[in-house]
Structure formats: C-alpha cells, structure tokens
Protein backbone atom coordinates (compact mmCIF):
# COMPACT_ATOMS: atom_id res chain seq x y z
CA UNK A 1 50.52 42.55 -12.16
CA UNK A 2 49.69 39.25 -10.91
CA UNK A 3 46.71 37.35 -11.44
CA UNK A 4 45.26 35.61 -8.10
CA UNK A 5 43.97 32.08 -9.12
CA UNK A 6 42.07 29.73 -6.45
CA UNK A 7 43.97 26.54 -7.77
CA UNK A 8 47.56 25.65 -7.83
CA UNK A 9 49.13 24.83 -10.72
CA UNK A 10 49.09 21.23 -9.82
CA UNK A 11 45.54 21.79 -9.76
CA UNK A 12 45.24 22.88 -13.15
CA UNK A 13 47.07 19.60 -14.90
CA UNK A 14 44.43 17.69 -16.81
CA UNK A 15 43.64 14.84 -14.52
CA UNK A 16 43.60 10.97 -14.81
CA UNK A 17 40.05 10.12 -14.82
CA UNK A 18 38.47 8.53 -11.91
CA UNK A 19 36.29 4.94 -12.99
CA UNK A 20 33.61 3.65 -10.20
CA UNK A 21 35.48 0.63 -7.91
CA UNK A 22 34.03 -2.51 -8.86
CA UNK A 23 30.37 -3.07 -6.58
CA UNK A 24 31.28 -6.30 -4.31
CA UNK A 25 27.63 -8.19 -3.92
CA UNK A 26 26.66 -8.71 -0.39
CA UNK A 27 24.99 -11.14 1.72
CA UNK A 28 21.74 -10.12 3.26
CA UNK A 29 20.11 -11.72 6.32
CA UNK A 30 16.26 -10.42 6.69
CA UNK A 31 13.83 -11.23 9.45
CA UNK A 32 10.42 -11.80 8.71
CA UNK A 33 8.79 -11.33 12.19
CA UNK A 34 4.94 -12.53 13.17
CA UNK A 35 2.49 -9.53 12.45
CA UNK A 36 1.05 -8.59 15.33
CA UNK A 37 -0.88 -5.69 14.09
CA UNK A 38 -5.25 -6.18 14.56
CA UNK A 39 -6.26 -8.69 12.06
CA UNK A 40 -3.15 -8.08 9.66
CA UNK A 41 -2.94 -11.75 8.02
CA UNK A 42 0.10 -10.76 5.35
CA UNK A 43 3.38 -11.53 4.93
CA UNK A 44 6.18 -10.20 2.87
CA UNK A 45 7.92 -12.97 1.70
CA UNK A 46 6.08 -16.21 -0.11
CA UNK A 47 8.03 -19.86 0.10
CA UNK A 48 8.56 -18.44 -3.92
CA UNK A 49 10.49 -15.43 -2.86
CA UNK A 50 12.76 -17.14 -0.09
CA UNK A 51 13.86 -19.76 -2.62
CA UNK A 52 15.22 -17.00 -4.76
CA UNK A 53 16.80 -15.17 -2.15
CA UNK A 54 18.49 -18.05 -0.43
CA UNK A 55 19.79 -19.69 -3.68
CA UNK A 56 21.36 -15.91 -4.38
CA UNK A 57 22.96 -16.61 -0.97
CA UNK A 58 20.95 -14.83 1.42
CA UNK A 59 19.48 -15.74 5.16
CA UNK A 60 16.26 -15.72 5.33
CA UNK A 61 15.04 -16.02 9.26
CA UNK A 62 11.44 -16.57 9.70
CA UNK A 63 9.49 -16.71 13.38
CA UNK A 64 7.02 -19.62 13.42
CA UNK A 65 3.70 -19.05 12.25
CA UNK A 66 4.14 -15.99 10.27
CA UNK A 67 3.00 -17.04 7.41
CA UNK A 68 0.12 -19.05 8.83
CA UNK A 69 -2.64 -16.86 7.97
CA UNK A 70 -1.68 -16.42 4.29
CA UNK A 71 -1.93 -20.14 3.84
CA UNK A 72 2.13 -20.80 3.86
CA UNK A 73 3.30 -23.15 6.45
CA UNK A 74 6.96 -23.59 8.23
CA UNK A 75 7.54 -26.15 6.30
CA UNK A 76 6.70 -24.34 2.80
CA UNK A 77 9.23 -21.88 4.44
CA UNK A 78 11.65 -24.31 5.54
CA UNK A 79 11.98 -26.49 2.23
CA UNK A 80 12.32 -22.77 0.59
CA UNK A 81 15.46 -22.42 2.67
CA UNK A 82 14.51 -20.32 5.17
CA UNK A 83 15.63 -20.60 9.28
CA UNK A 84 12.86 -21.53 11.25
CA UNK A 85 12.41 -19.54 14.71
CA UNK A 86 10.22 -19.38 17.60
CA UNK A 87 12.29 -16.39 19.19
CA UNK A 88 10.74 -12.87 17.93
CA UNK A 89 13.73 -11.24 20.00
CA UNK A 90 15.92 -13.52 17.63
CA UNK A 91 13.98 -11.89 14.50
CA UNK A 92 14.19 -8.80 15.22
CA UNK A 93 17.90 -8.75 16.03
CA UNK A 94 18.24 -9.09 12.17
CA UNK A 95 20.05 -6.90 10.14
CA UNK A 96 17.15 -6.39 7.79
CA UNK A 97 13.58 -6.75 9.22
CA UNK A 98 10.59 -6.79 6.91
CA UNK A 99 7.02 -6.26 7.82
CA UNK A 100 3.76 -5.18 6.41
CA UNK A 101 2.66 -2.90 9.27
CA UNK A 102 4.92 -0.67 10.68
CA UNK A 103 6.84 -1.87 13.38
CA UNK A 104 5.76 -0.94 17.21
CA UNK A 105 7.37 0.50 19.68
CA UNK A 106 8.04 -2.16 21.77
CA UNK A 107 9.63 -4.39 18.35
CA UNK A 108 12.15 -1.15 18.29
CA UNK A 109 13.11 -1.47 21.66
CA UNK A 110 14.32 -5.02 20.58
CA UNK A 111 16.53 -4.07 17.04
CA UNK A 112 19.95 -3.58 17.21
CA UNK A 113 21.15 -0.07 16.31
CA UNK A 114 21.30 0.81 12.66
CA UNK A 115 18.82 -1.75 11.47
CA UNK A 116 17.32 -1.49 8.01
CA UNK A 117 13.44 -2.08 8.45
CA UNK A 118 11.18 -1.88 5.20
CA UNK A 119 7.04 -1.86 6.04
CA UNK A 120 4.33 0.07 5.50
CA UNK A 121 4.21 3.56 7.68
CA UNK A 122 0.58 4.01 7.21
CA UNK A 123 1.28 7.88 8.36
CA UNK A 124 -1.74 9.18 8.85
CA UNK A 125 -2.24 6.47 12.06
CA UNK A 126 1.35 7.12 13.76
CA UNK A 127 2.20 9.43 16.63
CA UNK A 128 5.41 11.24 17.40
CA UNK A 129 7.02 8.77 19.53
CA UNK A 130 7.30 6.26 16.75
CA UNK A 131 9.52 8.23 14.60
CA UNK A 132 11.19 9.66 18.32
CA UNK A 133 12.28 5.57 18.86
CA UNK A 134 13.70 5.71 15.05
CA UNK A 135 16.16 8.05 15.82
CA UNK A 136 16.91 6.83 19.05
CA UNK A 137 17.98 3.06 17.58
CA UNK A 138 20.16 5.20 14.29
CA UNK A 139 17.46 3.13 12.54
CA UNK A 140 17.26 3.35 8.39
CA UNK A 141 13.47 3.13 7.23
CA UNK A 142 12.22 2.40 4.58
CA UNK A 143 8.60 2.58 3.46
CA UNK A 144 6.52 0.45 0.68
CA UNK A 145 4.08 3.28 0.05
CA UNK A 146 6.97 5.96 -0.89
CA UNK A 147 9.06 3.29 -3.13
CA UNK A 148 8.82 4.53 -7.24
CA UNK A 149 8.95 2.11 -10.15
CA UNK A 150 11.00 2.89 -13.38
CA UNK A 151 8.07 4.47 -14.48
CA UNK A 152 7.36 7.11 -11.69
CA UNK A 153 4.44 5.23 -9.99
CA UNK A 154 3.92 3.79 -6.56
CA UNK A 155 4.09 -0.35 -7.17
CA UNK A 156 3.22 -1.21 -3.81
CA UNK A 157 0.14 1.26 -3.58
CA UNK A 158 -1.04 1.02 -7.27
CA UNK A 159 -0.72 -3.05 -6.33
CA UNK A 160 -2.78 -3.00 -3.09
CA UNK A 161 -5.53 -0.91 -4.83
CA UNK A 162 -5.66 -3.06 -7.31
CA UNK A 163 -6.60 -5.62 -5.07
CA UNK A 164 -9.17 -3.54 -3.15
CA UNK A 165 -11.08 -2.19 -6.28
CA UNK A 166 -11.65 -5.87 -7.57
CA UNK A 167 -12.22 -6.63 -3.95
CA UNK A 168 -14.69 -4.51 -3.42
CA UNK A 169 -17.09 -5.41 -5.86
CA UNK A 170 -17.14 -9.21 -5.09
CA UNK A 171 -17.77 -7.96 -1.25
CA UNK A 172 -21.06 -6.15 -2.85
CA UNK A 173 -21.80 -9.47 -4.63
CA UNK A 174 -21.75 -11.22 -1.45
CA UNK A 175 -24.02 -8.45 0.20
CA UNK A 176 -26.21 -8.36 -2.67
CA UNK A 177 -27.30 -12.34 -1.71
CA UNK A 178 -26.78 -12.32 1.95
CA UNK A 179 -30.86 -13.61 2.60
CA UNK A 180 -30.09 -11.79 6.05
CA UNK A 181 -29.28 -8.65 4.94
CA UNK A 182 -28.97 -8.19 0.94
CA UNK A 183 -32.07 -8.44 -1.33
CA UNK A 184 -31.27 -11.81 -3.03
CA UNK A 185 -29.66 -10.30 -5.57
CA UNK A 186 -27.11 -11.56 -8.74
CA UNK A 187 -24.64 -9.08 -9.44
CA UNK A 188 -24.43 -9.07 -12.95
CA UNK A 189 -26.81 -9.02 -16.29
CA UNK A 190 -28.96 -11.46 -16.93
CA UNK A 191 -31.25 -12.10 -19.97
CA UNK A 192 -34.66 -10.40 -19.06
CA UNK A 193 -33.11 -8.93 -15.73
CA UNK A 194 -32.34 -5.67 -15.20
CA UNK A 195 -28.43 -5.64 -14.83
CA UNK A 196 -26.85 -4.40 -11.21
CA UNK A 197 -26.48 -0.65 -11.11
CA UNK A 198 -23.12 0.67 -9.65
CA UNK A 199 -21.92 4.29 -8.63
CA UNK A 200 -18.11 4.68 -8.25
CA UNK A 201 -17.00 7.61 -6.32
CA UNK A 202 -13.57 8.25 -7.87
CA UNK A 203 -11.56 7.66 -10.51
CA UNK A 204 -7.57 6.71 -9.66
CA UNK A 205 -6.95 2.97 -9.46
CA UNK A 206 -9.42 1.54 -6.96
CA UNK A 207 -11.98 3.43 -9.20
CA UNK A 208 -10.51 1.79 -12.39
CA UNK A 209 -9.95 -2.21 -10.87
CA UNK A 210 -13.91 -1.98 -9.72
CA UNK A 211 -15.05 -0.80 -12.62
CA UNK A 212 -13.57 -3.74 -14.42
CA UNK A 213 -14.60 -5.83 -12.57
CA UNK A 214 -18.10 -4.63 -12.46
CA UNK A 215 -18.30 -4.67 -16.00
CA UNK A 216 -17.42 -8.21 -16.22
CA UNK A 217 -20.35 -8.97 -14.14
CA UNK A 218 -22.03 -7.25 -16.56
CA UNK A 219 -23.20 -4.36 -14.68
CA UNK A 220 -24.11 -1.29 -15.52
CA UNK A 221 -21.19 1.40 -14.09
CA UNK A 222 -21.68 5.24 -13.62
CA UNK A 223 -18.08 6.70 -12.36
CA UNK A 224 -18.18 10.47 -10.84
CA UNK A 225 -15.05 12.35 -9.86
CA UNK A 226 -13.83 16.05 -9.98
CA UNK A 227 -11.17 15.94 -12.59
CA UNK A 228 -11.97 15.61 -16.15
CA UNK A 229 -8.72 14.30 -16.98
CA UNK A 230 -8.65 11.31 -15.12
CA UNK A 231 -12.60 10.82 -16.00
CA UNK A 232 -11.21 10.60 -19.33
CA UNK A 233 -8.13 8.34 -18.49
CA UNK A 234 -10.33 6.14 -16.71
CA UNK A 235 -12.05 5.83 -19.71
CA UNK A 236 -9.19 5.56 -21.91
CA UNK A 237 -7.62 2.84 -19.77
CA UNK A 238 -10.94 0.53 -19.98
CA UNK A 239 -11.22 0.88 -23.44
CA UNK A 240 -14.96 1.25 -23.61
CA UNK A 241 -17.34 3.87 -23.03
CA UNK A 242 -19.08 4.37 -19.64
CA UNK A 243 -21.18 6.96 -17.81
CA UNK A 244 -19.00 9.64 -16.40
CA UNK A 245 -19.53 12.81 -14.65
CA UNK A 246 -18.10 15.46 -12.04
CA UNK A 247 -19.57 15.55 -8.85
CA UNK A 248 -22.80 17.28 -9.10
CA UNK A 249 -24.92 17.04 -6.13
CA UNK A 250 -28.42 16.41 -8.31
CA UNK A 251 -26.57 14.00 -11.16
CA UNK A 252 -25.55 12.40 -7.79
CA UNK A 253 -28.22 11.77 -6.02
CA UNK A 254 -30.22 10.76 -9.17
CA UNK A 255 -27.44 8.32 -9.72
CA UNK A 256 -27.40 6.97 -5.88
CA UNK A 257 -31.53 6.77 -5.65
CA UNK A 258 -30.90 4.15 -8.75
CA UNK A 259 -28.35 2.29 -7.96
CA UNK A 260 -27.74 -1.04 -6.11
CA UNK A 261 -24.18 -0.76 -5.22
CA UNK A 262 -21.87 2.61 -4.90
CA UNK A 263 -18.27 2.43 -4.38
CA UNK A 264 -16.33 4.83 -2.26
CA UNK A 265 -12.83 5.17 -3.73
CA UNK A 266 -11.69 9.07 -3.19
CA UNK A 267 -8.70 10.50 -1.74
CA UNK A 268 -7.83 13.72 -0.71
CA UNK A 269 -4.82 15.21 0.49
CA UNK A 270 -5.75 14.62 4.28
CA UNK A 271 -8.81 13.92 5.30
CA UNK A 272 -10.97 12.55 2.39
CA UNK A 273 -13.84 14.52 1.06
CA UNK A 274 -17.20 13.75 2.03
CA UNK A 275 -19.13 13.87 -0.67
CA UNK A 276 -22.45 11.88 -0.13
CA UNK A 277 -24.60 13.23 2.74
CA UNK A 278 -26.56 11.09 5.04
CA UNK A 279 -29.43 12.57 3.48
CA UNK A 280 -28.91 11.14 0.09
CA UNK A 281 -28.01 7.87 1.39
CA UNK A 282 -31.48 8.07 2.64
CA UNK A 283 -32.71 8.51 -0.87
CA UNK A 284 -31.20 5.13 -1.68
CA UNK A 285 -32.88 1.95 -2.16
CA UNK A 286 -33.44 -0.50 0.91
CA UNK A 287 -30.85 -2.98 0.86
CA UNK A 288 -28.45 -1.11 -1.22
CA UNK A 289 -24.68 -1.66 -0.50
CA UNK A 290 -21.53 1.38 0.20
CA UNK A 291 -18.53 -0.06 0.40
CA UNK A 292 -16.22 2.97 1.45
CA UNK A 293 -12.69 1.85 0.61
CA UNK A 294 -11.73 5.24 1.28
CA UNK A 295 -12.17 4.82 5.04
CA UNK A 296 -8.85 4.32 5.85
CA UNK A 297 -8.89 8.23 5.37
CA UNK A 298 -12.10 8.67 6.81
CA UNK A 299 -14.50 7.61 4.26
CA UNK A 300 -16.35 9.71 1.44
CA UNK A 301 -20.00 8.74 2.98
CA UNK A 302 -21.21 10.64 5.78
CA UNK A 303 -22.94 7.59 7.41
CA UNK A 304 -19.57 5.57 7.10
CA UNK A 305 -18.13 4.32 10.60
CA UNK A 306 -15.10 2.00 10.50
CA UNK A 307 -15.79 -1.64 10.95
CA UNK A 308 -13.08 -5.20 11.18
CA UNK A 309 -12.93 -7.78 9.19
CA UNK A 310 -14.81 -9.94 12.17
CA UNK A 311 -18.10 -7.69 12.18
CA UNK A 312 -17.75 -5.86 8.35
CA UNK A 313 -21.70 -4.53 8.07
CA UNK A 314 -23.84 -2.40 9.67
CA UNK A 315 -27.29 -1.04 8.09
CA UNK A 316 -28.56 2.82 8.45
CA UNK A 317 -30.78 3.80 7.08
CA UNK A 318 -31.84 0.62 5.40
CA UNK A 319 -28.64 0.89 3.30
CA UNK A 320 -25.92 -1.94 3.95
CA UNK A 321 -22.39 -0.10 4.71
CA UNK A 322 -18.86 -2.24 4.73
CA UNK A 323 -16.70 -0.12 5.91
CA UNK A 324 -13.34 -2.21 6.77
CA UNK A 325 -10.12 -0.22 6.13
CA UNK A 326 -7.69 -3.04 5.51
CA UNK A 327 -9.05 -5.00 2.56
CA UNK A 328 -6.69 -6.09 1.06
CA UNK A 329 -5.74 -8.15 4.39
CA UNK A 330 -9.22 -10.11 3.70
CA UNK A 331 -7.00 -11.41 0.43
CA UNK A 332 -4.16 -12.42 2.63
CA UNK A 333 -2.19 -14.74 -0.14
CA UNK A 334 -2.89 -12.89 -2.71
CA UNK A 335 -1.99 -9.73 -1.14
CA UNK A 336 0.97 -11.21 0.18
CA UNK A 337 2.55 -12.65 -3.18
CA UNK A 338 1.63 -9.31 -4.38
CA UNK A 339 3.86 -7.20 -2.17
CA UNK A 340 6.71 -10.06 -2.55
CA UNK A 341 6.84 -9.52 -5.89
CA UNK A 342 7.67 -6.04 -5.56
CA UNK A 343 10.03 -6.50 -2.56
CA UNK A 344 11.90 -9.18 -3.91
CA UNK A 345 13.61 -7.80 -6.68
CA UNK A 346 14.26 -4.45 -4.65
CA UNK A 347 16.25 -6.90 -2.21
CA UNK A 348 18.18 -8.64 -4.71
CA UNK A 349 19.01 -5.15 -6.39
CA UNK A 350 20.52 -4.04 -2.60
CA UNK A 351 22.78 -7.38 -2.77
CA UNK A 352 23.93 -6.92 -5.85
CA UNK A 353 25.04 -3.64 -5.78
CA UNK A 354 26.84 -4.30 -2.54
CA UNK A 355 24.62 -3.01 0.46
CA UNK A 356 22.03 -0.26 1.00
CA UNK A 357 23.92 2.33 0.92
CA UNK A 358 25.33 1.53 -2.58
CA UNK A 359 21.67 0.76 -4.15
CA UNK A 360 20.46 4.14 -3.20
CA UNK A 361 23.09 5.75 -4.83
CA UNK A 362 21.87 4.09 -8.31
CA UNK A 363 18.20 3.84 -7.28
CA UNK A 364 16.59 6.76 -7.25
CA UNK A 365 12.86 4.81 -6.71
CA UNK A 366 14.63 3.10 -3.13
CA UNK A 367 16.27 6.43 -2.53
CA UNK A 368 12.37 8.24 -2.40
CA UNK A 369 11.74 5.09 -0.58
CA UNK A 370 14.18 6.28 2.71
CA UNK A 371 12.04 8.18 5.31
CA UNK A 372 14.97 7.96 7.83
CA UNK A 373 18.36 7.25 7.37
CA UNK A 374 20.64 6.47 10.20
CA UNK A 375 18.14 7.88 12.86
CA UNK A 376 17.83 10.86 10.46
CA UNK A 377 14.55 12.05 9.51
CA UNK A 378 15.07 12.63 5.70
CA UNK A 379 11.14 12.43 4.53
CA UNK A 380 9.57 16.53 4.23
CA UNK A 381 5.49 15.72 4.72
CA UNK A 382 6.37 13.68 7.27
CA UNK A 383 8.17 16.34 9.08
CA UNK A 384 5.92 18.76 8.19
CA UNK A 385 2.74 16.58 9.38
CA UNK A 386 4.66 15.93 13.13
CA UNK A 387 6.79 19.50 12.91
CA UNK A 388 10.06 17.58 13.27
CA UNK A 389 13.57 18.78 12.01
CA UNK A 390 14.31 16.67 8.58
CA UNK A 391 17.31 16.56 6.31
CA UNK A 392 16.83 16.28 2.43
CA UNK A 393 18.30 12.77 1.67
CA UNK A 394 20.19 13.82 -1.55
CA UNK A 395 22.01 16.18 0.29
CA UNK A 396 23.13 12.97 2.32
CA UNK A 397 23.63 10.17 -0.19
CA UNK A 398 24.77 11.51 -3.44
C-alpha cells in the first residue's frame, strides 16, 4: 500500500542553505517642517544631529525658522549641512518628514503618497479623520511615544518626563518667590529655616526626576502612590530613604495641609485619577503651589483647569495652580537635543540597514514604533480607542 506524502521527492533532498543578501545602505532625505502646533517651540533635529546625518550622506531639508524658538538659527543649520527652505509644500514633499506634534490634516494633504512621517501622536487629542487622511496618502507612521529601547522602555517618554519632573520643581521655585503671587519663599533648607515641604502624587518617572531634584534643594519630600512596588523602586532608585505612602485620604490631607508645594504626576489608563478633592486643596496653606503635570490627561487635582505657557497660574482657593500640559516645550533646547538624541541614531540604523522596511525587520523597538504601515492601521489600542479595522504588523513584516 502506498504511503501519501505532501512533498515530492525533490522536496525531501536536504537543501543548500539560504544566507541573508548583503543590506545595501541607503540615502535618506528628511524634512524638518516649521511646527505649527499652539506654542510648540521644539525641533527634532539640533545643528549636532544634521552634521552627523549629512556627513553619513543624507539630505537634510529644513524650512526657515524652524529651529528659531529652540535657539538654533539657519545658519547653525546651514553650516551643519542642511538645505535651507522657505517652501513648507517643498518640506513636506520629503520622503521622510519629522515633527514633534503630529502632523495636521492640511500638512497630509501636501505629502506625497507613501511618506514615512515620525512625530508624536499624542492619541488621546486626535479624532478619526486624522488616521482616515493616513490611509488615504498609503502613509507609514511612526510614533516617538510607542518606540522601545534595547531595554524594553519608552526613550522618548521616559526622556520627556525626565524633563518635566525636574521642570516642575524649579516652576514651584519660581512660584514660591513670585512677590505677586508666591509667599517670598526659598525652596530649599536653610540653616535655622524650616526646609520647603513637598507632596508628590505618583511615583513613575516624573515622580522620581522631582523628587531629585527637590532633594537637592534640600527639601523635605513625602511621595504617595497606590503601588507598593514602585513606592519601593522609587526608593531604591534614589538611594536614600524618604516618606512614602499609598493614597490614604487622611495621611493625604495631613500631608497637603503641611506642605508648600505638591506635585501632580499620576497616570491612569485613560483619564487620570483624581485623587485630591477641591475640598482638601482648601485645607492647604495660602500661597501654596500644584503643579499638575498630569493634566495632559486631565489632571489628578480637582481644582486643576488647563492653562498655556503665556498665562501658566491661576489661584483658587488661595492655592497657586500651574497647570500647562506641554512642559517640556517651556525647555525648548533642551527638550529638543533630547528627542534628537534618540531620533538620530534610529535614522542612521534605517540607512544602514538599507531602508525602513529592512530596519523593522531587525528592530523590533522601530517595529512597536509603526502605528500604520502603508495606509494600514497596524497599532490595536489605537483601533480599539477609534473602533477602526487594524492589522497586527508582524503578520505584515516578518
């Protein structure tokens, strides 16, 4: 009787094996548009950053101005190698476009089909339509806050908080002395002064960067979050011990009715959770500062309303509340050679291993970094959040 075997004989002969072709490097050519966004002053790519990509080879096209509020000039650009424009159709007709906020619809309407665009997507302020003019264009998206480092974490993200926790303290400091509104205050310790009390809701990086910094002031730091193990983390990572607690409304309030300056820096899943009432900000002292850094989310203080960088304050109930959501914006070099440093070697990565398409395969961090590829939605909570049709990306690219 005959046995019935799927392969041919031919099919069973061992096999030469099959070595990967030899990766070709390409040339890139990136557009660095104008931001155009409400009081976004960053840029992607320092004078630093072009230099290295252009003596790799690479076009660098630049609209005048871009870099203007971030304190680099055309002619920083220009000596760095970069092309000079004044035409933002010209920019945007780029093979590779790279912004901090996410591109509008109108700067889709003028990309060619199948650009490569890496910004921000900031999800949680875009509608519909946006991804809707993606697809339309075949466009390939990439976005800074889904890109993972060797290690698993989030380098643009974990960078930017960074920022914002240290930032956030030395906008208290300034509060703190503002003879307007503040109380005349030094944040810090001084010998025979009671040293500045601070309250840090939170404890993931923004918690961690202002409680450094607070404690190099010399302050006196009280951290309160729901999960013991980061508590303890938190801890672990400053290398000193500090007041810590979960978030008990009466430890709380205690805490707030003492302190000078308290530090919002939750997240949650969505919307983040409120978890000081107006009524205990009432408790606190007059002239006491909030800064809610987690209002980009909607802010963990009841009495927080978003405010711009142009008009930060506002005082209820005798409590001074900054409440701007883009921060790190108000540190526009520093923010900006920040998130070149982590661009820049993802770029040079895509060259060298001969395009996009190539680098994903190899990459799994710029692979998670893909929320559509060619005009295909290939991100899950972000077609979950707008109940669009998706595709898993590894399915795609393998």
């Amino acid at each position: 009787m005959a046995i019935y075997s799927p392969f041919s004989k031919a099919q069973l002969l061992p096999q030469e094996e099959k070595l990967e072709v030899a990766r070709h490097k390409s040339e890139l050519f990136i557009g660095v548009p104008q931001e155009t966004a409400y009081q976004e002053r960053r840029i992607c790519l320092t004078p630093d950053a072009v230099a290295s990509l252009t003596s790799h080879g690479h076009r660098v096209l630049i609209e005048s101005g871009a870099g203007e509020s971030a304190s680099f000039s055309d002619k920083e650009y220009s000596d760095a190698g970069a092309e000079i424009t004044k035409d933002t159709k010209k920019v945007f007709s780029c093979p590779i476009i790279l912004k901090v906020e996410p591109p509008t619809l109108p700067e889709i309407e003028m990309m060619n089909p199948q650009t490569i665009v890496i910004s921000a997507i900031q999800l949680k302020t875009q509608r519909k339509e946006y991804f809707q003019a993606l697809a339309t264009k075949r466009i390939t998206a990439l976005a800074f806050e889904f890109i993972k480092d060797e290690d698993g974490s989030y380098p643009a993200v974990k960078s930017l908080s960074e920022i914002a926790g240290t930032a956030a303290i030395h906008i208290a400091a300034e509060m703190m002395i503002n003879q307007n509104i503040g109380k005349g205050l030094l944040f810090g310790n001084i010998t025979g002064v009671r040293p500045t009390e601070v309250v840090i809701l939170g404890a993931g990086t923004v918690a961690e960067y202002a409680a450094r910094t607070a404690l190099g002031l010399g302050a006196s730091v009280k951290v309160f979050d729901n999960s013991i193990t980061r508590l303890r983390r938190l801890q672990n990572l400053l290398n000193q011990r500090i007041f810590t607690s979960t978030i008990q409304e009466k430890m709380l309030l205690k805490s707030l009715m003492r302190c000078d300056v308290a530090i919002g820096a939750m997240r949650g899943k969505n919307r983040t959770p409120v978890v000081v009432t107006e009524t205990m900000v009432e408790h606190m002292k007059k002239g006491a500062v909030i800064v809610d850094v987690s209002i980009d989310t909607g802010g963990c203080f009841e009495t927080s309303e978003i405010t711009t960088h142009d008009k930060p304050t506002f005082i209820k109930n005798n409590v001074i509340h900054y409440c701007v959501p883009n921060i790190p914006s108000r540190y526009s070099k520093t923010a900006s050679m920040s998130i070149s440093n982590i661009i820049t070697p993802f770029l040079l990565h895509i060259a060298d291993d001969g395009g996009l398409e190539s680098a994903i395969r190899c990459n799994r961090g710029l692979k998670n970094g893909i929320y559509f590829y060619h005009g295909l939605l290939t991100n899950k909570s972000i077609a979950d959040w707008f109940n669009l049709e998706h595709r898993d990306i590894n399915l795609i690219v393998f």
